[in-house]
N, C-alpha and C. Protein backbone atom coordinates (compact mmCIF):
# COMPACT_ATOMS: atom_id res chain seq x y z
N UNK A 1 26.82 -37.49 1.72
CA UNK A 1 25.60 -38.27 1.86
C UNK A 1 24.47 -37.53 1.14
N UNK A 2 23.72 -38.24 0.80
CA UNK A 2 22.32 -37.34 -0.50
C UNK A 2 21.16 -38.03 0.61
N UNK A 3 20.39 -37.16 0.64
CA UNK A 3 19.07 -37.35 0.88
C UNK A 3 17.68 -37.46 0.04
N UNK A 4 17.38 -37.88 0.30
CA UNK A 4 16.18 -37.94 -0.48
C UNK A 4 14.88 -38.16 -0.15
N UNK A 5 13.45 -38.01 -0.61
CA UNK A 5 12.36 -38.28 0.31
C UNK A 5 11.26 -38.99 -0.89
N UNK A 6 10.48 -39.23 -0.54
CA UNK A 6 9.77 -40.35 -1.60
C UNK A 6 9.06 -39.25 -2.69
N UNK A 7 8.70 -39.46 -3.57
CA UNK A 7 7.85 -39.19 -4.49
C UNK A 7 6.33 -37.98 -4.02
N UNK A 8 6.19 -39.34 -3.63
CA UNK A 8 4.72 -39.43 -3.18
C UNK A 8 4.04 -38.86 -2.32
N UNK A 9 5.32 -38.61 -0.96
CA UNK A 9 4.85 -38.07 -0.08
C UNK A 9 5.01 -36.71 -0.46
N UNK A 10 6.08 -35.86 -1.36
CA UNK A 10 5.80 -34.50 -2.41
C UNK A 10 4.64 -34.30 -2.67
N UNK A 11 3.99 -35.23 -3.35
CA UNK A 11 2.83 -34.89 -4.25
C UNK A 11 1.39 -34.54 -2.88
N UNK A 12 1.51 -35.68 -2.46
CA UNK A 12 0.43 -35.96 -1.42
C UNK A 12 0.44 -34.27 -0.57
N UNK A 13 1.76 -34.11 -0.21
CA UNK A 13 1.70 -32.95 0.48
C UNK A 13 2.42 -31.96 0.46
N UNK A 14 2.38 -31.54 -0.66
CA UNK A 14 3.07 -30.27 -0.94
C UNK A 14 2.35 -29.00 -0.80
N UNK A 15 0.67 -29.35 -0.85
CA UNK A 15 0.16 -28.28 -1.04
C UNK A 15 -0.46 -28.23 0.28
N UNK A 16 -0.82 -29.09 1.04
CA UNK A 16 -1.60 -29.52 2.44
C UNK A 16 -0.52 -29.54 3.49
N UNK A 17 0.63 -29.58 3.44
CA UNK A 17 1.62 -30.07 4.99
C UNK A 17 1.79 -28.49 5.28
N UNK A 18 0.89 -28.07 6.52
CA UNK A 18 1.36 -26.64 7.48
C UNK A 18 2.79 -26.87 8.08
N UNK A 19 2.42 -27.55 8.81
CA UNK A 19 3.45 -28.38 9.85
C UNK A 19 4.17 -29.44 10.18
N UNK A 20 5.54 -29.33 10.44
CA UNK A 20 6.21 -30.81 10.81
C UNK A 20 6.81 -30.61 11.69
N UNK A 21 6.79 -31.36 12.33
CA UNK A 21 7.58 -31.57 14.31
C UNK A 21 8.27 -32.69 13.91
N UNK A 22 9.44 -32.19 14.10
CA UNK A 22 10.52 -33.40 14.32
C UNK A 22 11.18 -33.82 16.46
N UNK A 23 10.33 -34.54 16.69
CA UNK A 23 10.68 -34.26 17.98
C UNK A 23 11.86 -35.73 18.30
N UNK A 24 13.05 -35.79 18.63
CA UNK A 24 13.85 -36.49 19.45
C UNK A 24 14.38 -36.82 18.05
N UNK A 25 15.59 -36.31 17.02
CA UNK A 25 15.60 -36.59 16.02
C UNK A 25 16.87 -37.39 15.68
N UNK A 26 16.54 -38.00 15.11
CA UNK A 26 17.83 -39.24 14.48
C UNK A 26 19.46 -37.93 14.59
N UNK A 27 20.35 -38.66 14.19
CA UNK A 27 21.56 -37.63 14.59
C UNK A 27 21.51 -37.30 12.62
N UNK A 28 21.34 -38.32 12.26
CA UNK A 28 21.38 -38.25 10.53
C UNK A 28 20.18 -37.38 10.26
N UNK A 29 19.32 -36.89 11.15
CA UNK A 29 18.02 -35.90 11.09
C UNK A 29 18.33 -34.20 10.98
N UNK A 30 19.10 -34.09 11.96
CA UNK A 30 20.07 -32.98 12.56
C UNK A 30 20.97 -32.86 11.49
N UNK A 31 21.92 -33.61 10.92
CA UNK A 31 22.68 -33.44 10.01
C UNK A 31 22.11 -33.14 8.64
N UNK A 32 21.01 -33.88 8.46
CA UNK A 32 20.55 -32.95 7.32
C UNK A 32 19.78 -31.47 7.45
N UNK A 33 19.43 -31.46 8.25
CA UNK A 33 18.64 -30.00 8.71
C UNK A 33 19.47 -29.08 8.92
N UNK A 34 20.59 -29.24 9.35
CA UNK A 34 22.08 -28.64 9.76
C UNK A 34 22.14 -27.95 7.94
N UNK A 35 22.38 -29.38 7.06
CA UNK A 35 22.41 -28.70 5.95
C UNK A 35 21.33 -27.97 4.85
N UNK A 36 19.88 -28.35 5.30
CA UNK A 36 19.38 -27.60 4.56
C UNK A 36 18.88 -26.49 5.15
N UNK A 37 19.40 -25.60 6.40
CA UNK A 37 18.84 -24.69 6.78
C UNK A 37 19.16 -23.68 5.24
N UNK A 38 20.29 -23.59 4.89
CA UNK A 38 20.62 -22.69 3.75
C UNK A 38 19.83 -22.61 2.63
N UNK A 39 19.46 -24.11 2.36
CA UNK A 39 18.39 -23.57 1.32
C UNK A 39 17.18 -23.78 1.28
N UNK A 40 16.47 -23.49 2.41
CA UNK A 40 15.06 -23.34 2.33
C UNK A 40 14.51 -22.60 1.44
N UNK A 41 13.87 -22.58 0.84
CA UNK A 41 12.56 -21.39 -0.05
C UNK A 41 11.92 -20.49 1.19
N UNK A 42 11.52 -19.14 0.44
CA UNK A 42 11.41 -18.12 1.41
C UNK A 42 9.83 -18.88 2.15
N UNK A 43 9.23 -19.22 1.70
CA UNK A 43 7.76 -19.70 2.10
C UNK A 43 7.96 -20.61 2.98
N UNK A 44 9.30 -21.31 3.34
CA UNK A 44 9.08 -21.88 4.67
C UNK A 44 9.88 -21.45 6.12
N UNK A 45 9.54 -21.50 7.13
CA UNK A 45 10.07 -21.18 8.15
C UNK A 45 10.32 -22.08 9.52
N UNK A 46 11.11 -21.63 9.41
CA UNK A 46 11.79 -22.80 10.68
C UNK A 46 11.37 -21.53 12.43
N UNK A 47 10.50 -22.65 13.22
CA UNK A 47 10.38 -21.94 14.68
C UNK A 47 10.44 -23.05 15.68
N UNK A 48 10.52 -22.29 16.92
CA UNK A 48 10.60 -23.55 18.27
C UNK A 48 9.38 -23.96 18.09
N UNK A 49 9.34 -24.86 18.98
CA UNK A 49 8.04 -25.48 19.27
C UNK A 49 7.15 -24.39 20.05
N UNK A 50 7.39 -24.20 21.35
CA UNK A 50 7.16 -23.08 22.25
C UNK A 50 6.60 -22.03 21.38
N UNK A 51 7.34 -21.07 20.10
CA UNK A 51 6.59 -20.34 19.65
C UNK A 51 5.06 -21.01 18.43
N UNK A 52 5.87 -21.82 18.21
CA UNK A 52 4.64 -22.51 17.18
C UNK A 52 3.02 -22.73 17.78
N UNK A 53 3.49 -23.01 19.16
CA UNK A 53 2.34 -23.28 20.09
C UNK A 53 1.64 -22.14 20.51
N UNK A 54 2.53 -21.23 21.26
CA UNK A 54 2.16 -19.91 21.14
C UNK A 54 1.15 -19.61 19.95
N UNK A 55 1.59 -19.19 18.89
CA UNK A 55 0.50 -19.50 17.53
C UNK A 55 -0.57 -19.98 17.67
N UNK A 56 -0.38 -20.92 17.85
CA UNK A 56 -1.44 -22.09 17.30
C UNK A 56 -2.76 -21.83 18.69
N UNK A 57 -2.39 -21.50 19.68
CA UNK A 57 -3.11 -21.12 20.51
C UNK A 57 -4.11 -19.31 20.16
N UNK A 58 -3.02 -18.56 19.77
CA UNK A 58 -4.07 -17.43 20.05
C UNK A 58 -5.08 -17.56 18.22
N UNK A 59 -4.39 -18.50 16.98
CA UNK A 59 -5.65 -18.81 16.12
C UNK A 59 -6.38 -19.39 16.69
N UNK A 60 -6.56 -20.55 17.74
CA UNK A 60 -7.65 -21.28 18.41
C UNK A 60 -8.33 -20.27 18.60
N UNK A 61 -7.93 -19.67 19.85
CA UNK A 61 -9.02 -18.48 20.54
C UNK A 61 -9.44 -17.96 20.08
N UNK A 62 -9.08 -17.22 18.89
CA UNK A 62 -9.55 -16.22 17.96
C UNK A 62 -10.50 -17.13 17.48
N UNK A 63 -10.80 -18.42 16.73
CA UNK A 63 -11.87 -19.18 16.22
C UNK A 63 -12.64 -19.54 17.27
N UNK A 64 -12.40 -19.56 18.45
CA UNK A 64 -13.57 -19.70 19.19
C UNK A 64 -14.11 -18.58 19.41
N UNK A 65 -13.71 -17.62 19.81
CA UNK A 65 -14.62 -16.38 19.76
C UNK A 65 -15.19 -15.90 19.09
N UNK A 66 -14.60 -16.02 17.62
CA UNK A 66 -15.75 -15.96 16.59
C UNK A 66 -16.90 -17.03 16.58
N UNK A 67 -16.65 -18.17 16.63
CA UNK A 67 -17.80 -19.82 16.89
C UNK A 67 -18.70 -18.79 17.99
N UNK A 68 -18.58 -18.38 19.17
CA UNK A 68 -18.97 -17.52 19.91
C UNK A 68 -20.37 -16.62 19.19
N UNK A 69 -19.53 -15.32 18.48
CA UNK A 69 -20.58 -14.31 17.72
C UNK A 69 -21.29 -14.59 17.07
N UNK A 70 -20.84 -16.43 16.10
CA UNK A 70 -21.79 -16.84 15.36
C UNK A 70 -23.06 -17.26 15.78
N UNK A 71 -23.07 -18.08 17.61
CA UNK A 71 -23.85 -18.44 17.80
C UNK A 71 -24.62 -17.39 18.24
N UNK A 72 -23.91 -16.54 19.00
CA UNK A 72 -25.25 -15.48 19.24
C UNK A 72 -25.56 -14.80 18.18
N UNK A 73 -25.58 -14.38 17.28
CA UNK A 73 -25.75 -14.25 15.69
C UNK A 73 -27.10 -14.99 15.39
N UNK A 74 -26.75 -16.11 15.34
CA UNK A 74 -27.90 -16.97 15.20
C UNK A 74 -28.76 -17.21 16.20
N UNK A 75 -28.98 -17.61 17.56
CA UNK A 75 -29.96 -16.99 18.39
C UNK A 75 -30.44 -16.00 18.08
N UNK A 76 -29.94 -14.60 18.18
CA UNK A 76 -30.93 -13.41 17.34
C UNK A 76 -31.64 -13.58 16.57
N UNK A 77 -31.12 -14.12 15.03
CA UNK A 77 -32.23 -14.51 14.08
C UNK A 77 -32.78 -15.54 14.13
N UNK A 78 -32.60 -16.55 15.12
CA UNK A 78 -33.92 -16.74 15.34
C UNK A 78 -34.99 -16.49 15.83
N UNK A 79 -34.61 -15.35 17.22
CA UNK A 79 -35.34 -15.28 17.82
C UNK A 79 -36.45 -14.16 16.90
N UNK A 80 -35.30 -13.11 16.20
CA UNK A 80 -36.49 -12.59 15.61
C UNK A 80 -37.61 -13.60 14.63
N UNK A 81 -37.13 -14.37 13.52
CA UNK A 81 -37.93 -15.14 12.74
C UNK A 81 -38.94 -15.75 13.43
N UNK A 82 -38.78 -15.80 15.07
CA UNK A 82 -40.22 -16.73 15.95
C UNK A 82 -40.79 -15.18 16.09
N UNK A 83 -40.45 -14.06 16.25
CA UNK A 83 -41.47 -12.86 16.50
C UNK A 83 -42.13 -12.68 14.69
């Protein structure tokens, strides 16, 4: 069986797609993933969900805590620019 995927959706996102969740997957989904685990390119990586989330959680936090320093950052200068 050959697989194949559109054109378009390559172009559109080859350079933009972080992520894809395949959740509850066709059996013909599995069977191809079955076969292309072998040839992935080193730049992509296959993880659980569980760890992906993991991830995706401590970059959140980390951007909010910085959103955080920025604002008090900026309170300071303003407060000095009103002195």
């Amino acid at each position: 069986m050959r697989f194949r995927y559109p054109k378009i959706l390559h172009f559109r996102y080859c350079r933009t797609l972080t992520t894809l969740l395949i959740a509850h997957p066709y059996p013909v989904t599995l069977t191809f993933l079955q076969q292309a685990l072998s040839n992935l390119p080193s730049d992509i990586g296959l993880v659980a969900v569980s760890e992906y989330l993991q991830e995706t959680n401590k970059k959140q936090q980390r951007c909010l805590s910085l959103a955080k320093v920025n604002q008090l950052l900026a309170n300071m200068w303003r407060s000095v620019l009103k002195n």
